[in-house]
Protein backbone atom coordinates (compact mmCIF):
# COMPACT_ATOMS: atom_id res chain seq x y z
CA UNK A 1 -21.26 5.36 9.67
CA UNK A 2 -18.49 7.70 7.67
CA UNK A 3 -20.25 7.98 4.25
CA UNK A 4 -16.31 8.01 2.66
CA UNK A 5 -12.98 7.20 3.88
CA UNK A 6 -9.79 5.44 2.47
CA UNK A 7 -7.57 3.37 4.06
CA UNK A 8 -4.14 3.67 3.22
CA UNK A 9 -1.85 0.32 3.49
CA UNK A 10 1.76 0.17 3.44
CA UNK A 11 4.51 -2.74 4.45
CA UNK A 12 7.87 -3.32 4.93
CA UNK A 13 9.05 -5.61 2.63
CA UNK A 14 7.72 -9.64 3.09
CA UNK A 15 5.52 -8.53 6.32
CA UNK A 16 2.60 -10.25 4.22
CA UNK A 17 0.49 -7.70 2.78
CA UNK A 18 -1.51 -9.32 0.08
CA UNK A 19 -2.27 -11.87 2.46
CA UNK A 20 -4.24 -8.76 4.41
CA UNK A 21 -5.42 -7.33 1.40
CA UNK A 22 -7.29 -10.55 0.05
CA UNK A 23 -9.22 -11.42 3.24
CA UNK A 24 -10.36 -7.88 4.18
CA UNK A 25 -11.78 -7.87 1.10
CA UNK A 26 -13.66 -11.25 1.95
CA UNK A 27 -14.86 -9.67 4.94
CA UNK A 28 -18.18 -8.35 3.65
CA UNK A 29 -17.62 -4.78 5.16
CA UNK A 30 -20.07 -2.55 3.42
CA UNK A 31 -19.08 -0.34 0.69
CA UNK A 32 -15.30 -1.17 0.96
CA UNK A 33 -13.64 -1.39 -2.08
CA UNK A 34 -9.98 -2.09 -3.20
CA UNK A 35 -8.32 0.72 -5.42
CA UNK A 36 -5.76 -0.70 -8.18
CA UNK A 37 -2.24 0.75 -8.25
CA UNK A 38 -0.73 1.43 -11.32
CA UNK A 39 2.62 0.11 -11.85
CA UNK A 40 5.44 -0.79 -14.43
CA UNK A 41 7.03 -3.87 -13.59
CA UNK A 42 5.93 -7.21 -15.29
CA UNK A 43 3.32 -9.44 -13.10
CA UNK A 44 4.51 -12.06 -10.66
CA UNK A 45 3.44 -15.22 -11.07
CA UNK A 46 0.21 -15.24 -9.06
CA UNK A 47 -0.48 -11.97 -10.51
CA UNK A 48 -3.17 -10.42 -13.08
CA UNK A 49 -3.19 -7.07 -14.83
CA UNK A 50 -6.21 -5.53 -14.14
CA UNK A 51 -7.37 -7.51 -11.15
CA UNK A 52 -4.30 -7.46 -9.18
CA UNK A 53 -2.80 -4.02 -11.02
CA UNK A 54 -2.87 -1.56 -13.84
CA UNK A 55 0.55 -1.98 -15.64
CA UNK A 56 1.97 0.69 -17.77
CA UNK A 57 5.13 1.02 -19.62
CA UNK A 58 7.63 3.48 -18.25
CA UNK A 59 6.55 5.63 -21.65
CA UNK A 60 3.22 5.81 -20.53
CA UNK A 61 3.97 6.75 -17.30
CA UNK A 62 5.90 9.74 -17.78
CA UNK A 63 2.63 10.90 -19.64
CA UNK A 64 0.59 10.60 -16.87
CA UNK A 65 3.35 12.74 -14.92
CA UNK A 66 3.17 15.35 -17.54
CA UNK A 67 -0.27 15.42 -16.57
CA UNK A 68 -0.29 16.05 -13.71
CA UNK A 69 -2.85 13.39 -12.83
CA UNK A 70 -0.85 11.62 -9.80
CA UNK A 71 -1.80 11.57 -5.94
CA UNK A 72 1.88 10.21 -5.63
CA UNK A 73 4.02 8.46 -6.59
CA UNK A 74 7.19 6.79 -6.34
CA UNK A 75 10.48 4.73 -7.80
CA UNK A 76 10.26 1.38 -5.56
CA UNK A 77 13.50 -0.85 -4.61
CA UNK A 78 15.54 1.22 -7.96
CA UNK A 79 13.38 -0.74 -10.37
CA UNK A 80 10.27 0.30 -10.86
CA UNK A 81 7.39 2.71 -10.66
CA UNK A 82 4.12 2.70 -8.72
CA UNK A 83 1.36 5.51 -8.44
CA UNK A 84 -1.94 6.27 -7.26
CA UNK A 85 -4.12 8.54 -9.90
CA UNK A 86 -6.14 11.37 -7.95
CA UNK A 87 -9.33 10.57 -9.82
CA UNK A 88 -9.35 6.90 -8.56
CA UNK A 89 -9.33 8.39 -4.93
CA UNK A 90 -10.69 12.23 -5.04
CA UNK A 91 -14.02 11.36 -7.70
CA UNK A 92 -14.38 7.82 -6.64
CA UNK A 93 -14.24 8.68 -3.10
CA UNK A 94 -15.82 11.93 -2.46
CA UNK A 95 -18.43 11.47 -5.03
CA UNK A 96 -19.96 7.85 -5.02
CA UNK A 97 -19.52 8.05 -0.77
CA UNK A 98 -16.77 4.62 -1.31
CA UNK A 99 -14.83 3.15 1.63
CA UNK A 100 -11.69 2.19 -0.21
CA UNK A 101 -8.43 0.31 0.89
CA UNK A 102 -5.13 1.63 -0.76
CA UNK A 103 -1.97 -0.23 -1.30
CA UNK A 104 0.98 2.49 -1.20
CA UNK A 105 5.00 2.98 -0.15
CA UNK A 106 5.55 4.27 3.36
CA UNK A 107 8.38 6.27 1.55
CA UNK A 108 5.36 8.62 -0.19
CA UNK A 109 3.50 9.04 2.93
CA UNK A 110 5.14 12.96 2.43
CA UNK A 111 3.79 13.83 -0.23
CA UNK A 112 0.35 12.15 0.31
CA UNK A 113 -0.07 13.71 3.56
CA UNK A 114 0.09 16.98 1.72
CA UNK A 115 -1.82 15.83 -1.41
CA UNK A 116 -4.68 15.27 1.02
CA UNK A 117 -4.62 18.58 2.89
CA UNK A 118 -7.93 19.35 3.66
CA UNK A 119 -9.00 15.65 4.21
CA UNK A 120 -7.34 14.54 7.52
CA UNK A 121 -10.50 13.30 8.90
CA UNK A 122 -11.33 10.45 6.47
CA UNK A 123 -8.38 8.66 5.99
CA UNK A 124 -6.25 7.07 7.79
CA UNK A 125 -2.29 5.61 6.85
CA UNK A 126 -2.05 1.95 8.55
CA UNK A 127 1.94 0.23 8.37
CA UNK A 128 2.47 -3.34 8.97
CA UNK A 129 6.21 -3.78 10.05
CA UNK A 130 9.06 -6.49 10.85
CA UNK A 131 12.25 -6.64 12.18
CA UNK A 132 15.00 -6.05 9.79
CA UNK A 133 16.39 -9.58 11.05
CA UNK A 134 12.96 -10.80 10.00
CA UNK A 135 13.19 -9.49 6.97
CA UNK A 136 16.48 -11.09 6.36
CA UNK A 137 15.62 -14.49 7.50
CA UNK A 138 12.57 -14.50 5.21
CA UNK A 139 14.46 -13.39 2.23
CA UNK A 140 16.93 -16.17 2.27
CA UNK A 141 14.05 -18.66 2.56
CA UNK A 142 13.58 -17.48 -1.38
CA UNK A 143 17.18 -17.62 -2.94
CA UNK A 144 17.14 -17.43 -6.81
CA UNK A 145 19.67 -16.36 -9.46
CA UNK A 146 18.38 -13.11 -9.20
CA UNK A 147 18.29 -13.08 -5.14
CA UNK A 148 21.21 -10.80 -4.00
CA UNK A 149 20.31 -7.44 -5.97
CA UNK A 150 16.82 -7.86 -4.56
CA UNK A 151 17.78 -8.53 -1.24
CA UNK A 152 20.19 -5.11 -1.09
CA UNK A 153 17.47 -3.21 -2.39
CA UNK A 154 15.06 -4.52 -0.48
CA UNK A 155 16.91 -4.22 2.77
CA UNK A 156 18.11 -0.58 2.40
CA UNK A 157 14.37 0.03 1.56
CA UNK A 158 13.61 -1.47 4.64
CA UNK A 159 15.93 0.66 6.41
CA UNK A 160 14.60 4.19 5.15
CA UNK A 161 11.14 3.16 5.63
CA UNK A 162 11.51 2.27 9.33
CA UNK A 163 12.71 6.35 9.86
CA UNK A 164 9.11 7.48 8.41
CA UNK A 165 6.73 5.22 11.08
CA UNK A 166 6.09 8.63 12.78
CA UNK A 167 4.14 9.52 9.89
CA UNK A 168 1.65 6.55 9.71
CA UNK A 169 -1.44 6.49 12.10
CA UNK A 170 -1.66 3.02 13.09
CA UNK A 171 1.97 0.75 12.85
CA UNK A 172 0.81 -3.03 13.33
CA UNK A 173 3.45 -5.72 14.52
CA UNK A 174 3.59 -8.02 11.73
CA UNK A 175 5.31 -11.08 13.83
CA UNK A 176 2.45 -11.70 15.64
CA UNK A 177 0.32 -14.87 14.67
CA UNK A 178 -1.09 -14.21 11.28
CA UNK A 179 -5.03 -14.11 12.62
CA UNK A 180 -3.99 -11.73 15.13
CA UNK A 181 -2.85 -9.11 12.37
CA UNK A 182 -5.57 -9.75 10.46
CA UNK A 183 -8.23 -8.71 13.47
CA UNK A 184 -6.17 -5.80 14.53
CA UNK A 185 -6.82 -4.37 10.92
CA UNK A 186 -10.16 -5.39 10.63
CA UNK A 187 -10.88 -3.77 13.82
CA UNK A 188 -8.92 -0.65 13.16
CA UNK A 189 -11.22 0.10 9.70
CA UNK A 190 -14.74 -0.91 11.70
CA UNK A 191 -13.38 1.55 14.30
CA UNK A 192 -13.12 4.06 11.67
CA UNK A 193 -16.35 4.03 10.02
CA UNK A 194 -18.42 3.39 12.20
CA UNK A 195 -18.37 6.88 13.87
């Protein structure tokens, strides 16, 4: 078994990540742990800071940029900022021996790949993708007073993402039957560390 590896998730827009997240984490697969982004938009409804993610005001951030204590990061759909701090990957990683899972934008995959020159063999950069029709059709299944600017943003995100899936290692179809995506994920990380 790999003593440390991450696993690096990103999504298209609605293709049901949390959904993933929550039950590989139920999975009892030893040592894996789930790595909080940090982020500054508000919570959504079934969110909690903390548990779900580490918010920070757009003050704060720029601190940490001054710092220079950012894996990556990145301005999502023109609204907010999320980032990944190289000491909750690098220490956490390399020196406790952790199999973590890692929620990030395809659209940073860049810069991480070079952030974690050196380190090719233990981690890997998993996408789960739809259709842009998909996408559509399950965006105007949620239409709210604040629906339209979300759905151009999240659309033309859609559409720049889709141009970086060469850059991923694994690209999983997220149309298929729910359980089916679940096991192909599952299978991809027990694959992985238990070389």
């Amino acid at each position: 078994m790999k003593k440390w590896y991450v696993f690096f998730i990103c999504w298209i827009t609605w293709a049901g990540k949390w959904t993933l997240i929550k039950w590989l984490l139920k999975q009892n697969i030893k040592d894996l742990e789930f790595v909080l982004s940090c982020k500054t938009r508000e919570p959504r409804n079934w969110e909690i800071i903390w548990k779900d993610y580490i918010k920070l005001s757009f003050e704060e951030f720029q601190k940490w940029i001054n710092s220079q204590e950012f894996l990556e990061y990145n301005f999502v759909h023109n609204q907010d900022y999320y980032w990944t701090r190289k000491t909750d990957i690098i220490e956490n990683w390399i020196e406790k021996w952790k199999i973590l899972l890692k929620e990030i934008d395809i659209l940073i995959v860049p810069t991480l790949r070079k952030a974690m020159k050196g380190y090719e063999n233990n981690y890997s950069i998993i996408f789960l993708d739809l259709p842009i029709e998909t996408i559509k059709e399950r965006m105007a299944s949620r239409w709210d007073d604040t629906w339209w600017e979300d759905y151009k943003n999240r659309v033309n995100s859609a559409s720049k993402e889709k141009e970086l899936l060469h850059l991923v290692d694994f690209v999983i179809d997220a149309t298929k039957p729910q359980a089916q995506v679940l096991k192909e994920t599952k299978d991809i990380i027990m694959n992985k560390i238990e070389i």
